[in-house]
Protein backbone atom coordinates (compact mmCIF):
# COMPACT_ATOMS: atom_id res chain seq x y z
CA UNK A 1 0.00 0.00 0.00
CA UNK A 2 1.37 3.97 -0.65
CA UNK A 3 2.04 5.24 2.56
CA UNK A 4 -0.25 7.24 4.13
CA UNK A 5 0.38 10.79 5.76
CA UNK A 6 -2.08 12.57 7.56
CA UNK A 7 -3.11 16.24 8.09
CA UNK A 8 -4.35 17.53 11.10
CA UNK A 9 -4.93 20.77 12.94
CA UNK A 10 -7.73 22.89 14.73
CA UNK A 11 -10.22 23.99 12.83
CA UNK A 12 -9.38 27.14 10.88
CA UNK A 13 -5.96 26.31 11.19
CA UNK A 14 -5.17 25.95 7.56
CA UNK A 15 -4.70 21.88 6.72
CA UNK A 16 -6.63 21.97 3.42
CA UNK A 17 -4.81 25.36 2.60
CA UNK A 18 -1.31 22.73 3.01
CA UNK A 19 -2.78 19.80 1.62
CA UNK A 20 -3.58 21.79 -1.89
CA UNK A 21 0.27 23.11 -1.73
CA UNK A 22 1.43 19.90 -1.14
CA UNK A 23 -0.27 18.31 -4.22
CA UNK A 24 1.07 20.74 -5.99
CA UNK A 25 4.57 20.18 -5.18
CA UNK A 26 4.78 16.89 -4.83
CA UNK A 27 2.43 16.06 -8.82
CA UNK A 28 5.08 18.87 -10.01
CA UNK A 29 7.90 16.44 -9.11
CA UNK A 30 5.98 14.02 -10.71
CA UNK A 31 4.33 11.69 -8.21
CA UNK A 32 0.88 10.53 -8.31
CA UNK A 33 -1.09 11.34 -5.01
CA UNK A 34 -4.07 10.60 -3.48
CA UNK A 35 -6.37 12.02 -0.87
CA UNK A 36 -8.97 11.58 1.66
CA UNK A 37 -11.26 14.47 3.94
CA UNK A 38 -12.63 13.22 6.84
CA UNK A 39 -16.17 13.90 7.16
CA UNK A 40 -17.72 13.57 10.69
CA UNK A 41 -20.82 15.11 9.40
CA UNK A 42 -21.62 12.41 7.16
CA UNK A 43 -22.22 13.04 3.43
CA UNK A 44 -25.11 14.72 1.39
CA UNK A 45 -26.42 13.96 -1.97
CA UNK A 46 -28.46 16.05 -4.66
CA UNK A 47 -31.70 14.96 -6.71
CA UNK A 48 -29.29 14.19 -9.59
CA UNK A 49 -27.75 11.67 -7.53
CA UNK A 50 -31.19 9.28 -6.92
CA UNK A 51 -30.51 6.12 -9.24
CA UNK A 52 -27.39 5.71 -7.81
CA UNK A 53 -29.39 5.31 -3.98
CA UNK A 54 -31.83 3.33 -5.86
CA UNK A 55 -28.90 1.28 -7.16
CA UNK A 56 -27.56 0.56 -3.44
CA UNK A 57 -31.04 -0.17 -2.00
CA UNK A 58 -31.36 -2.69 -4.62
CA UNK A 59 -28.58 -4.58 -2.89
CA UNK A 60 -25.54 -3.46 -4.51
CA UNK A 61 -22.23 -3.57 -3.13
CA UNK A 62 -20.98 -0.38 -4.38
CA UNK A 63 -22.05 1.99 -7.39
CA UNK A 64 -19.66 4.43 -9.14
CA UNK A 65 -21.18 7.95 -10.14
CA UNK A 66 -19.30 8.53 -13.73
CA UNK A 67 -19.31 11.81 -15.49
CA UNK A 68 -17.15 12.82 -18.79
CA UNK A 69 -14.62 14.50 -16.30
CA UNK A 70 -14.76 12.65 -13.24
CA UNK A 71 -16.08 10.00 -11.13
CA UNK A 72 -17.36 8.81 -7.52
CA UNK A 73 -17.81 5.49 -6.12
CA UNK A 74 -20.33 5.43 -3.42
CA UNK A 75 -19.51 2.09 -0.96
CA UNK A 76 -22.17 1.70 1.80
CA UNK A 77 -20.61 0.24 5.26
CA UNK A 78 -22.43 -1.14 8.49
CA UNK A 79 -18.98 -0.13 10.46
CA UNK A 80 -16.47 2.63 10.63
CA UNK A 81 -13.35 1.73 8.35
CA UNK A 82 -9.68 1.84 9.99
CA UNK A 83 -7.69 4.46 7.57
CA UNK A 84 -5.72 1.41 5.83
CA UNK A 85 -9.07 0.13 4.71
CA UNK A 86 -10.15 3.35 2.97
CA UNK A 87 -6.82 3.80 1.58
CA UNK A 88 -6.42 0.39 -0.40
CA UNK A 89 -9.75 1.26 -2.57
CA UNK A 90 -7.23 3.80 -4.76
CA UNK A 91 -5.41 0.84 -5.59
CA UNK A 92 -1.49 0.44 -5.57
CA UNK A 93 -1.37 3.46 -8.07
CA UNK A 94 -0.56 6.53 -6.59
CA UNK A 95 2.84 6.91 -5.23
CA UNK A 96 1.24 8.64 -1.64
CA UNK A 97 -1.87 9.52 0.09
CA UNK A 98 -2.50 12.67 1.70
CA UNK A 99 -5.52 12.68 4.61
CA UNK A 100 -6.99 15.71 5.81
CA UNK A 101 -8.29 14.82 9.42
CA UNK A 102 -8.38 11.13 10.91
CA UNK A 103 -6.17 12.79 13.80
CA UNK A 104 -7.29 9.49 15.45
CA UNK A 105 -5.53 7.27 13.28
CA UNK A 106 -2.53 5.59 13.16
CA UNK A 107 -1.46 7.22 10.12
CA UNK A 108 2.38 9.83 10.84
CA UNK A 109 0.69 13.28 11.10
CA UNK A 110 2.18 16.40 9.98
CA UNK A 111 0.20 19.35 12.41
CA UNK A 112 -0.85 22.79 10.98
CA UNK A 113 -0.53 24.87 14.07
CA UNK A 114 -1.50 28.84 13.90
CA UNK A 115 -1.22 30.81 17.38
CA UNK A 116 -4.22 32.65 16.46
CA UNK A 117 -6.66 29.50 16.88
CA UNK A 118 -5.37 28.06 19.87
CA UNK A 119 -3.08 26.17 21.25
CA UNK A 120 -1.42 22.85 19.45
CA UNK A 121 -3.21 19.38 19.79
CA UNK A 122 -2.57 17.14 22.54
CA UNK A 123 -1.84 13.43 22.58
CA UNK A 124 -1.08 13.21 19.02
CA UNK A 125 0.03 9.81 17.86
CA UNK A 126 2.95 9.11 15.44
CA UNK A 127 3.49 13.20 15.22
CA UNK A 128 6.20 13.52 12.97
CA UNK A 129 6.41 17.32 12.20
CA UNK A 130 4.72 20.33 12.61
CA UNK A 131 3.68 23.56 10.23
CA UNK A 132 3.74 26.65 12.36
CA UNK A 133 3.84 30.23 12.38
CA UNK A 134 5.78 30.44 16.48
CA UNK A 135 8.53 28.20 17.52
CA UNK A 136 6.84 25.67 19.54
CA UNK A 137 8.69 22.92 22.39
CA UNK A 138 8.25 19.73 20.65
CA UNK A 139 10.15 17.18 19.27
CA UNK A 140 8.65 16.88 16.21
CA UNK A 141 10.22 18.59 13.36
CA UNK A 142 9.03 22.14 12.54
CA UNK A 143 8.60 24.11 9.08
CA UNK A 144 7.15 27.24 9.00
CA UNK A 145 4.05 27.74 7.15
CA UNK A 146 4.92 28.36 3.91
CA UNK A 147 7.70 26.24 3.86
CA UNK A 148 5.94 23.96 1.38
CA UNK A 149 9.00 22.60 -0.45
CA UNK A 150 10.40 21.98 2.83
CA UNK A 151 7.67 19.38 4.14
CA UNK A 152 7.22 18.20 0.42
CA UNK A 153 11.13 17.26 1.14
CA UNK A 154 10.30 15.34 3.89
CA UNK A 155 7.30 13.46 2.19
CA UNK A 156 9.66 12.65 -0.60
CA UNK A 157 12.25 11.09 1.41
CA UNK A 158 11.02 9.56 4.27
CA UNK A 159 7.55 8.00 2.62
CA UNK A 160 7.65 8.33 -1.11
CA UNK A 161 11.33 7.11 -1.97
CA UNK A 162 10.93 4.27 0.84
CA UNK A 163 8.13 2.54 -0.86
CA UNK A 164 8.29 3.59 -4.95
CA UNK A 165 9.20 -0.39 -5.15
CA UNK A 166 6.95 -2.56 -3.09
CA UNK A 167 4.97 -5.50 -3.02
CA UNK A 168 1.63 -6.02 -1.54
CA UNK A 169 0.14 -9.59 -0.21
CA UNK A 170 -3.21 -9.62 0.94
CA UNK A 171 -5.15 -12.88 2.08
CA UNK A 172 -8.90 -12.64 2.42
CA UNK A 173 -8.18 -9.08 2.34
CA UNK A 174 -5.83 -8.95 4.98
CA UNK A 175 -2.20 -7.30 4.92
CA UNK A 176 0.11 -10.13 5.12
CA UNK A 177 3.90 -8.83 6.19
CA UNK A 178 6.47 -9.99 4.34
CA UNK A 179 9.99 -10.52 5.75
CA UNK A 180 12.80 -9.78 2.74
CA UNK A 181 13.03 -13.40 2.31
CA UNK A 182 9.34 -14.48 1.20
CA UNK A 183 9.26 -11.38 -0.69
CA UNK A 184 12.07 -11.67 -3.09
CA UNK A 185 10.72 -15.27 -3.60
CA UNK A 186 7.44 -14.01 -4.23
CA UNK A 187 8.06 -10.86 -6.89
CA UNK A 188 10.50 -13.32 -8.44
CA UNK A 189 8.35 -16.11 -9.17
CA UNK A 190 5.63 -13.32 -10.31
CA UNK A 191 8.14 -11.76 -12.58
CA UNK A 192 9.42 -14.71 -14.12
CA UNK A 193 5.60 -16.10 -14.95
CA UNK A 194 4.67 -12.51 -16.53
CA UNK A 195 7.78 -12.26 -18.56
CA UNK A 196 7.00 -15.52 -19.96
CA UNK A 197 4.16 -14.95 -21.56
CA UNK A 198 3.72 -13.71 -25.20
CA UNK A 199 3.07 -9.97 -25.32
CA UNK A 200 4.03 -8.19 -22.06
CA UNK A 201 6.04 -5.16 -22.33
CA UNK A 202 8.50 -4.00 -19.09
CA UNK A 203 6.41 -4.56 -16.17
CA UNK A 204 5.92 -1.74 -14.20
CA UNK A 205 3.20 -3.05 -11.87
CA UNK A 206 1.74 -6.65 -11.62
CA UNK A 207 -1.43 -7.33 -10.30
CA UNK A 208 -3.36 -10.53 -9.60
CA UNK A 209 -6.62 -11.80 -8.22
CA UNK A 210 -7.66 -14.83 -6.99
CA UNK A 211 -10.98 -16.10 -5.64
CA UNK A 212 -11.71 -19.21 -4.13
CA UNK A 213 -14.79 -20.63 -3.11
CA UNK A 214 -15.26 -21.29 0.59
């Protein structure tokens, strides 16, 4: 899975005004990224939107709302989703995903602080760095505000670079860890199967499916 960094702050405080920098510096460099909001409010839907509810009620699993220049799946779930979860419906495609809230999860946070809203959070797990406009006594690592290139930096390094070759091994949907061992075995029996066949170009990604009855 990408890794996953998250975005928190008080309200006011400016995390969607970072997040959009971010995505700018970081798809100028050339990296595909993803994002999230978290919504406590739930979400609303206009008339337009009505056969896609009549679609769900009808029993389906998910329904995707497609227009000529974008699209939005719409997943109904009977329980909250841990970040991870949410994350692995982009796919393995993007190259990092940027959250705006979910201060809860387990996701490294980078906190936008202003002095003018209050004070920082507390109890922040997996704090990593901080965006601030006043020197603050922490140990996480602090930028000021505007310091996008700075924190974009950071991203780049310590998440992006880290992971732009992985492999992923779920079972019954379920993140299996692989030691270095089992997964040099694994992406070179994969490799060696692909490049056998007639027709494949230089694999870039590899992905495969398999569903068993029970």
């Amino acid at each position: 899975m990408a890794p996953i960094v998250s975005i928190v702050g008080r309200s006011k405080s400016g995390k969607t005004t970072l997040l959009e920098k971010l995505l700018v510096e970081l798809t100028s460099r050339g990296y595909r990224v993803a994002t999230m909001k978290h919504t406590p409010l739930g979400i609303s839907w206009s008339d337009d939107d009505k056969d896609s509810w009549r679609h769900l009620k009808a029993g389906s699993e998910a329904t995707i709302l497609c227009a000529p220049d974008k699209l939005v799946m719409v997943k109904p779930i009977t329980a909250p989703m841990t970040l991870q979860e949410i994350a692995r419906l982009f796919g393995e495609d993007c190259d990092i995903v940027l959250t705006e809230g979910f201060k809860a999860g387990d996701a490294p946070k980078i906190e936008v602080h202003r002095k003018g809203v209050g004070t920082p959070l507390k109890d922040v797990q997996k704090l990593f760095a901080i965006a601030t406009d006043e020197p603050l006594d922490t140990t996480a690592r602090q930028f000021a505000l505007d310091d996008v290139k700075g924190m974009a930096d950071l991203l780049e390094e310590g998440f992006i670079k880290p992971q732009k070759e992985r492999i992923v091994f779920l079972v019954n949907d379920t993140p299996i860890p692989l030691s270095a061992f089992p997964r040099d075995i694994i992406t070179s029996v994969l490799l060696a199967i692909a490049n056998s066949l007639k027709g494949v170009a230089k694999i870039r990604s590899l992905k495969i499916f398999l569903k068993r009855e029970s």
